[in-house]
C-alpha atoms as a PDB file:
ATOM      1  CA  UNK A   1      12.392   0.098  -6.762  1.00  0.00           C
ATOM      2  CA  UNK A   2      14.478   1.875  -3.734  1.00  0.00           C
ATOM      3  CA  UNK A   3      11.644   1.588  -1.914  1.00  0.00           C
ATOM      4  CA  UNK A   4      11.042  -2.193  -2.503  1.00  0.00           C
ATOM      5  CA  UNK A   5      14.577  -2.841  -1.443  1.00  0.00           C
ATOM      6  CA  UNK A   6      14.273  -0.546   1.321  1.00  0.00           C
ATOM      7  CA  UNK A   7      11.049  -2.462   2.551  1.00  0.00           C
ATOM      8  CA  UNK A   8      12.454  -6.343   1.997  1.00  0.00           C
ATOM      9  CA  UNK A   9      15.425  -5.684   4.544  1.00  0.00           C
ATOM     10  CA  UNK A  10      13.445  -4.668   7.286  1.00  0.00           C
ATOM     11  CA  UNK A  11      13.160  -7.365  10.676  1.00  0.00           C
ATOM     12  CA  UNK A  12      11.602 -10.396   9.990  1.00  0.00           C
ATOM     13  CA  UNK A  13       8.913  -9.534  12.475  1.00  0.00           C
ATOM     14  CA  UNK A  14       9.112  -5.821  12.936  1.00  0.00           C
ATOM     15  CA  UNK A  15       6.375  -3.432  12.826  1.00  0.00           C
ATOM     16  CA  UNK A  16       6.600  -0.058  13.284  1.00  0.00           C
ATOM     17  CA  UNK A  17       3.791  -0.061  16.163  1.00  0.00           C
ATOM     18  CA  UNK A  18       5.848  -3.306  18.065  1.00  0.00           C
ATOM     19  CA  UNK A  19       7.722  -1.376  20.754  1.00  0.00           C
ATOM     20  CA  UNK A  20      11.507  -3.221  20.942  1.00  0.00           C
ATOM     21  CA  UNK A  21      10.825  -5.125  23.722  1.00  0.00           C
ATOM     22  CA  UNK A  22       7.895  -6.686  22.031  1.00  0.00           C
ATOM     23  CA  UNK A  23      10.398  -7.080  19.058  1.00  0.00           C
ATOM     24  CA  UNK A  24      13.235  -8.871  21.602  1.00  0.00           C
ATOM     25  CA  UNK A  25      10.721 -11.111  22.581  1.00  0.00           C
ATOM     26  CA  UNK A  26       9.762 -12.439  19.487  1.00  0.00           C
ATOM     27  CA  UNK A  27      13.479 -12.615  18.352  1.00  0.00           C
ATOM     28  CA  UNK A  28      14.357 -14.694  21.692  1.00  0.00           C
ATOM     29  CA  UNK A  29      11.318 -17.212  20.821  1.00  0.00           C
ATOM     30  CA  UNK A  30      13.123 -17.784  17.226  1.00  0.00           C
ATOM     31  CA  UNK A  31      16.727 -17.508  18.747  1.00  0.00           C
ATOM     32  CA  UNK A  32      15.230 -20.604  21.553  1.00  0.00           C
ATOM     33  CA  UNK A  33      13.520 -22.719  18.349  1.00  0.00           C
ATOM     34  CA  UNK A  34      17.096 -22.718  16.350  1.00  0.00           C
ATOM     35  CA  UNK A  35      19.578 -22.854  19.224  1.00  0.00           C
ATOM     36  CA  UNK A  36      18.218 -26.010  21.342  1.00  0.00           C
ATOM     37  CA  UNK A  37      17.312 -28.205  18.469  1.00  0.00           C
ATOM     38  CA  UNK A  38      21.323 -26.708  17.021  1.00  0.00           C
ATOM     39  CA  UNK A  39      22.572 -28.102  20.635  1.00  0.00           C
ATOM     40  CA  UNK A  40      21.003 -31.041  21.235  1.00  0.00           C
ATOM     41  CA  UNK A  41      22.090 -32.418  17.315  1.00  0.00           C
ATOM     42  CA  UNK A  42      25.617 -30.613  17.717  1.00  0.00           C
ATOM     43  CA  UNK A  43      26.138 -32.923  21.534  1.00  0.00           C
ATOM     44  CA  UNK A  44      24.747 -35.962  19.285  1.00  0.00           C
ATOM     45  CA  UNK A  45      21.862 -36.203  21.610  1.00  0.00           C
ATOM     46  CA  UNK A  46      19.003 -35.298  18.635  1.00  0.00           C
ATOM     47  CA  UNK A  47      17.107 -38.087  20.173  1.00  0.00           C
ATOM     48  CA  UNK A  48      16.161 -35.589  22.850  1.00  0.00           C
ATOM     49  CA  UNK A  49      13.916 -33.540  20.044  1.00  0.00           C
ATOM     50  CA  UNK A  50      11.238 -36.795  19.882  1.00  0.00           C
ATOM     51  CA  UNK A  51      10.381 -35.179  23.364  1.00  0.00           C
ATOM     52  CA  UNK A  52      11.629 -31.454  23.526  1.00  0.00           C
ATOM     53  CA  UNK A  53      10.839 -30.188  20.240  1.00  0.00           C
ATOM     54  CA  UNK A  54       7.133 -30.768  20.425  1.00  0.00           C
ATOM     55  CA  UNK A  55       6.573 -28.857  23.722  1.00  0.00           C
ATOM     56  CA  UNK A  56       9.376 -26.253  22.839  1.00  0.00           C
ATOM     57  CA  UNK A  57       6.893 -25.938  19.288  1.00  0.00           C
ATOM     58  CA  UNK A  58       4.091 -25.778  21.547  1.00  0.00           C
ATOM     59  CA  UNK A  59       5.069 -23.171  23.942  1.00  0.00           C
ATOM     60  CA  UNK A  60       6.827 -20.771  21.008  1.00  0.00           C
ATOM     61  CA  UNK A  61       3.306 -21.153  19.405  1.00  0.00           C
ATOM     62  CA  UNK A  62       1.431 -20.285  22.294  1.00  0.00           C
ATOM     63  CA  UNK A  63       3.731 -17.207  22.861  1.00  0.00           C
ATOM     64  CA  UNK A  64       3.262 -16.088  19.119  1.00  0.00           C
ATOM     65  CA  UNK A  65       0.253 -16.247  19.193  1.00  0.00           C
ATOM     66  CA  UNK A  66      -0.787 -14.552  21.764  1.00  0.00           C
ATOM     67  CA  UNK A  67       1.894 -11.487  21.098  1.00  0.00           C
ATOM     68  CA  UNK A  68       1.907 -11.797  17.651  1.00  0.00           C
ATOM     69  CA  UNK A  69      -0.228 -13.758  14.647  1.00  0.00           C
ATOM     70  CA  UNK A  70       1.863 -12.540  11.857  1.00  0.00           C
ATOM     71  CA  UNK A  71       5.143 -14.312  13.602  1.00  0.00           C
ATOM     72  CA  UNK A  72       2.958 -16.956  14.224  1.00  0.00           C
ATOM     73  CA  UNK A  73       2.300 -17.302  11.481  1.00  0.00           C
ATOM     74  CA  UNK A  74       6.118 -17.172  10.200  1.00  0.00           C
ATOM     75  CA  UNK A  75       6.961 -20.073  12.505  1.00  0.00           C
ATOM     76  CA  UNK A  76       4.206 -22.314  11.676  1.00  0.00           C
ATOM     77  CA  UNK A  77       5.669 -22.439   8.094  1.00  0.00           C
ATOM     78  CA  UNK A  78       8.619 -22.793   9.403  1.00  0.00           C
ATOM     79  CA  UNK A  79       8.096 -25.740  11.396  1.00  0.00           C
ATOM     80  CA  UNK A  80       6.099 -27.172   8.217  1.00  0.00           C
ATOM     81  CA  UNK A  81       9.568 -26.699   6.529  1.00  0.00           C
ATOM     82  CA  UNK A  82      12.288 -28.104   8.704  1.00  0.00           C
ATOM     83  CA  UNK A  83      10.084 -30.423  11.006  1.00  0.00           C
ATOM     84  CA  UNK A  84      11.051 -33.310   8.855  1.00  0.00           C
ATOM     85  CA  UNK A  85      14.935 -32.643   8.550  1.00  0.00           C
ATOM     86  CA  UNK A  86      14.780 -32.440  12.484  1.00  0.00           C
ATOM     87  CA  UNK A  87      12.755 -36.225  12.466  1.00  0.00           C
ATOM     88  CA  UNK A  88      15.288 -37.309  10.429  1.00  0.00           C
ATOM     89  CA  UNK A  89      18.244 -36.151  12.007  1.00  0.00           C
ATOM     90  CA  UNK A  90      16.611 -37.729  15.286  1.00  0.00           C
ATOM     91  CA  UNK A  91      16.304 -40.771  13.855  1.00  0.00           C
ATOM     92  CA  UNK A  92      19.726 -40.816  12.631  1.00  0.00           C
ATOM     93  CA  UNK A  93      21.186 -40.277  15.832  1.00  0.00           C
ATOM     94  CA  UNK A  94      18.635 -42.294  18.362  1.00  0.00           C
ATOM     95  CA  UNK A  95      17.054 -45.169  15.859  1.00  0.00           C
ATOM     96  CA  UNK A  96      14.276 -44.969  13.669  1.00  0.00           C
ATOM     97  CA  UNK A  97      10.925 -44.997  14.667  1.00  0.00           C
ATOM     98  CA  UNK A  98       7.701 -46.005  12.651  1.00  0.00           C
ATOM     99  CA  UNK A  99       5.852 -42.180  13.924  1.00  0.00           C
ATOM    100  CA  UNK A 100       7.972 -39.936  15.293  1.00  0.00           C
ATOM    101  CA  UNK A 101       6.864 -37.503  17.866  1.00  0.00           C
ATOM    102  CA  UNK A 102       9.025 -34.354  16.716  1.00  0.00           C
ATOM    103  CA  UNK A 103       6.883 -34.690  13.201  1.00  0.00           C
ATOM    104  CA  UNK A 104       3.697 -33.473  15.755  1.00  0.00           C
ATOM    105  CA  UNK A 105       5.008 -30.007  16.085  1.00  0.00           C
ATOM    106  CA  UNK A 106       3.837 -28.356  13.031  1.00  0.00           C
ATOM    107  CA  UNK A 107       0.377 -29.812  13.677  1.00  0.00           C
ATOM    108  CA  UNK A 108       0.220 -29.038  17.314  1.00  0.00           C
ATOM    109  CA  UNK A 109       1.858 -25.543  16.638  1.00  0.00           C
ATOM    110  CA  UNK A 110      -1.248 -25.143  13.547  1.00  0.00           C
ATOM    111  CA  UNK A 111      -3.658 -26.732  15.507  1.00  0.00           C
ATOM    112  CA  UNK A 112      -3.308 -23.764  17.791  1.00  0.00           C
ATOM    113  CA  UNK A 113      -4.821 -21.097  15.615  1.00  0.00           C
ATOM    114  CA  UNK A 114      -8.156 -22.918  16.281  1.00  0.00           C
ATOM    115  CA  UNK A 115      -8.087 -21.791  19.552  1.00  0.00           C
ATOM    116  CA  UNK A 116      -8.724 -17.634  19.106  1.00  0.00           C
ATOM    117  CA  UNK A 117     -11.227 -18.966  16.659  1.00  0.00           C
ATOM    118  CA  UNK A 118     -13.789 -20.819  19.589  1.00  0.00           C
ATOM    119  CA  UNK A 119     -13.980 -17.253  20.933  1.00  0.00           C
ATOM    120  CA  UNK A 120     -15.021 -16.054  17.691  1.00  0.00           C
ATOM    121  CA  UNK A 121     -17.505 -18.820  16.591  1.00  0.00           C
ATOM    122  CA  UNK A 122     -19.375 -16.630  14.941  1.00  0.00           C
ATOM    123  CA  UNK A 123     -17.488 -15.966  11.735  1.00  0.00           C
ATOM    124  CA  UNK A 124     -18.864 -19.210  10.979  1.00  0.00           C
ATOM    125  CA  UNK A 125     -22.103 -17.919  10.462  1.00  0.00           C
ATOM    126  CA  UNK A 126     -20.443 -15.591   7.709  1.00  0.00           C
ATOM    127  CA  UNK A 127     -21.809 -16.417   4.506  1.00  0.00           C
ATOM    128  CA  UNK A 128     -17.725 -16.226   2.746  1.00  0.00           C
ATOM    129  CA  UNK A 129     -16.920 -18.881   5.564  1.00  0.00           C
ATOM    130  CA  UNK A 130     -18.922 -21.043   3.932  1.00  0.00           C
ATOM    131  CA  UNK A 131     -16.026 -23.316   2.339  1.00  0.00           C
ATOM    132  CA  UNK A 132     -14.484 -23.520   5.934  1.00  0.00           C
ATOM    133  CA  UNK A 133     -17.598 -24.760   7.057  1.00  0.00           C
ATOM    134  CA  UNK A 134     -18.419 -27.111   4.214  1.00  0.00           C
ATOM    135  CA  UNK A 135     -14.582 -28.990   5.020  1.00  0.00           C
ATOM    136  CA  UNK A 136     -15.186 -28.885   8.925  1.00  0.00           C
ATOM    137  CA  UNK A 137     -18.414 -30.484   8.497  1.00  0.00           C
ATOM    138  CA  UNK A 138     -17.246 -33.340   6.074  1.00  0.00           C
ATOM    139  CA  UNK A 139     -14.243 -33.426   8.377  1.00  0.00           C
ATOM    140  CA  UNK A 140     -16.593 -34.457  11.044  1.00  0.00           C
ATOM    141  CA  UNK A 141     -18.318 -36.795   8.682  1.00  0.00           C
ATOM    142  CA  UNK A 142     -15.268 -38.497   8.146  1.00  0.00           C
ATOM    143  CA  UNK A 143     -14.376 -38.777  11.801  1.00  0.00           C
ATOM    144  CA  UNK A 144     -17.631 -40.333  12.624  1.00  0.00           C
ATOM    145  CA  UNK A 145     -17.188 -42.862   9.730  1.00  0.00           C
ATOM    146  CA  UNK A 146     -13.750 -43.971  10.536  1.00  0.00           C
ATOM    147  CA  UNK A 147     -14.598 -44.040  14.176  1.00  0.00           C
ATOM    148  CA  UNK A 148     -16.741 -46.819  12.996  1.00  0.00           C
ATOM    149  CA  UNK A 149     -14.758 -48.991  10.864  1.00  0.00           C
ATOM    150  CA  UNK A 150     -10.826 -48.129  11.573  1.00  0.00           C
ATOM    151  CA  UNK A 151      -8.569 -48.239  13.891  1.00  0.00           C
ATOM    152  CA  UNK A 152      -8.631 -45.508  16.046  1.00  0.00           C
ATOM    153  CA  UNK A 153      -4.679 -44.185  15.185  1.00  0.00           C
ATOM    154  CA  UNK A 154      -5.527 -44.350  11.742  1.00  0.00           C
ATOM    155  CA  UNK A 155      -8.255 -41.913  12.379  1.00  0.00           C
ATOM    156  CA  UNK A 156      -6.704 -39.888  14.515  1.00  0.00           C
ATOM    157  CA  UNK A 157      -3.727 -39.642  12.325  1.00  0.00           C
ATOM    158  CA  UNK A 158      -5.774 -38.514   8.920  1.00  0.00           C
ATOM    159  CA  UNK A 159      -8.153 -36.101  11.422  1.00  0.00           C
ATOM    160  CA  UNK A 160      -4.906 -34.231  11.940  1.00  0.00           C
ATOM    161  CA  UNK A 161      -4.387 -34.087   8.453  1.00  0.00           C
ATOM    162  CA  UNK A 162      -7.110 -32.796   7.506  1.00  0.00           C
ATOM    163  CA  UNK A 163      -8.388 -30.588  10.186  1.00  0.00           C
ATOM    164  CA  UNK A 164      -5.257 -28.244  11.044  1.00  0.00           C
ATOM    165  CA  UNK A 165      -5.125 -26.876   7.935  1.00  0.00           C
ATOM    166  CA  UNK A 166      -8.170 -26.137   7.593  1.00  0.00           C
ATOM    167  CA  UNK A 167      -8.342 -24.563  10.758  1.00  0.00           C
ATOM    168  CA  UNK A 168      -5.177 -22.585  10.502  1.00  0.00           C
ATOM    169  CA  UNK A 169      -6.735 -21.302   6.946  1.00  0.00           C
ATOM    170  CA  UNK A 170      -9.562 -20.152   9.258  1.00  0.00           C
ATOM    171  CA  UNK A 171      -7.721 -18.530  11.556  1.00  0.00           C
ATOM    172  CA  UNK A 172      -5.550 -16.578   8.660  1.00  0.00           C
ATOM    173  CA  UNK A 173      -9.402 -15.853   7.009  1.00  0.00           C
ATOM    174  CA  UNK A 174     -10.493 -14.506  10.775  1.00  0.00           C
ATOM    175  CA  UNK A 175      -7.553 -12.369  10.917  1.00  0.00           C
ATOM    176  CA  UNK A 176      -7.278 -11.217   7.087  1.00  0.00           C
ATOM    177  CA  UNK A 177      -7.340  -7.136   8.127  1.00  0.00           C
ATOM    178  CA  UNK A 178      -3.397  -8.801   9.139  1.00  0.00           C
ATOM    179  CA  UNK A 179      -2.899  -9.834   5.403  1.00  0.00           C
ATOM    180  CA  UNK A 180       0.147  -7.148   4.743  1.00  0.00           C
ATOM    181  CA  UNK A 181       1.921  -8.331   7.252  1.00  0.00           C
ATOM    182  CA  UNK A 182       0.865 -12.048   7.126  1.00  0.00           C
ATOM    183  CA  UNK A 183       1.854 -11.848   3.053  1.00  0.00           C
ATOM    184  CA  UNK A 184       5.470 -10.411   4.258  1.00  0.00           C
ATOM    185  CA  UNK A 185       6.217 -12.882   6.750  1.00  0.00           C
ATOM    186  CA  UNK A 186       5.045 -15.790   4.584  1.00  0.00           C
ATOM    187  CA  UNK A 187       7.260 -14.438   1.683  1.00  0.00           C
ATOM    188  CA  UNK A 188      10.244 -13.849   3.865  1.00  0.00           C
ATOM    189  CA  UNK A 189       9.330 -17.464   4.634  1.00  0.00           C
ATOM    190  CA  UNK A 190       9.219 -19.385   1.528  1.00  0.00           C
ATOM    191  CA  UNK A 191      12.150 -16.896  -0.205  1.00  0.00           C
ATOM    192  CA  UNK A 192      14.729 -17.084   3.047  1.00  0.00           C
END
């Protein structure tokens, strides 16, 4: 039980092998996704996020993900989480709009695990990727149909849907020998 305890109040993102300025790094990444949204909404200028929070999700992602998957990870459900409170509080403060852009970041922050996977294509040819491949397949089905007989945002829109997270459940599949740490950060995720 001590040792349960002991475990839960460790960093969010530490690991023993991280050396701190790895660590720092990570913690600046989170400290720059909470304080510049906090800013912009605490000047009453949260219509600045329909343009700065998608890049600033898409640059944090890019960083995690190259220095770390399991905080990747951890911000991706994060974003997934307070993504729409942000779009709201935009709209609030700027006027509504029928599709906001700040409600892209968790997709183009997701969307980024598929990019590790093109260099490792071949874990589709792994007979327990088999499911993955079964969606990405009628995922491309689908595409090709609506291509044909809707609008093209309306299939654009739904291939997002559908294809990040599938795609990010690849990339957590690819990278499963991470599954301790993956399970703590997506813990400390939904229980923070």
């Amino acid at each position: 039980m001590i040792a349960a305890v002991q475990q839960d109040r460790q960093p969010l993102m530490a690991s023993p092998a991280q050396p701190a300025e790895h660590r720092m790094q990570i913690y600046a990444v989170y400290g720059a996704m909470i304080v510049i949204p906090a800013l912009c909404i605490a000047g009453g200028q949260a219509g600045l996020l329909k343009l700065v929070f998608p890049v600033l999700s898409l640059i944090s992602g890019s960083f995690l993900l190259w220095r770390s998957k399991p905080a990747f990870v951890g911000l991706v459900f994060w974003l997934w989480f307070l993504t729409p409170f942000l779009g709201r509080i935009a709209d609030f403060q700027s006027g509504w709009t029928p599709s906001s852009p700040v409600e892209l970041a968790p997709y183009i922050t997701a969307g980024l695990a598929g990019l590790p996977l093109l260099t490792s294509l071949r874990i589709l040819g792994n007979r327990r990727s088999l499911p993955y491949v079964c969606a990405l397949v009628s995922i491309l089905y689908g595409l090709i149909l609506g291509l044909v007989s809707l609008p093209l945002f309306d299939v654009l829109r739904a291939l997002l849907n559908w294809i990040v997270p599938v795609l990010f459940g690849l990339f957590l599949y690819d990278n499963r020998e991470l599954y301790p740490e993956f399970r703590r950060v997506i813990e400390k995720s939904f229980l923070a």
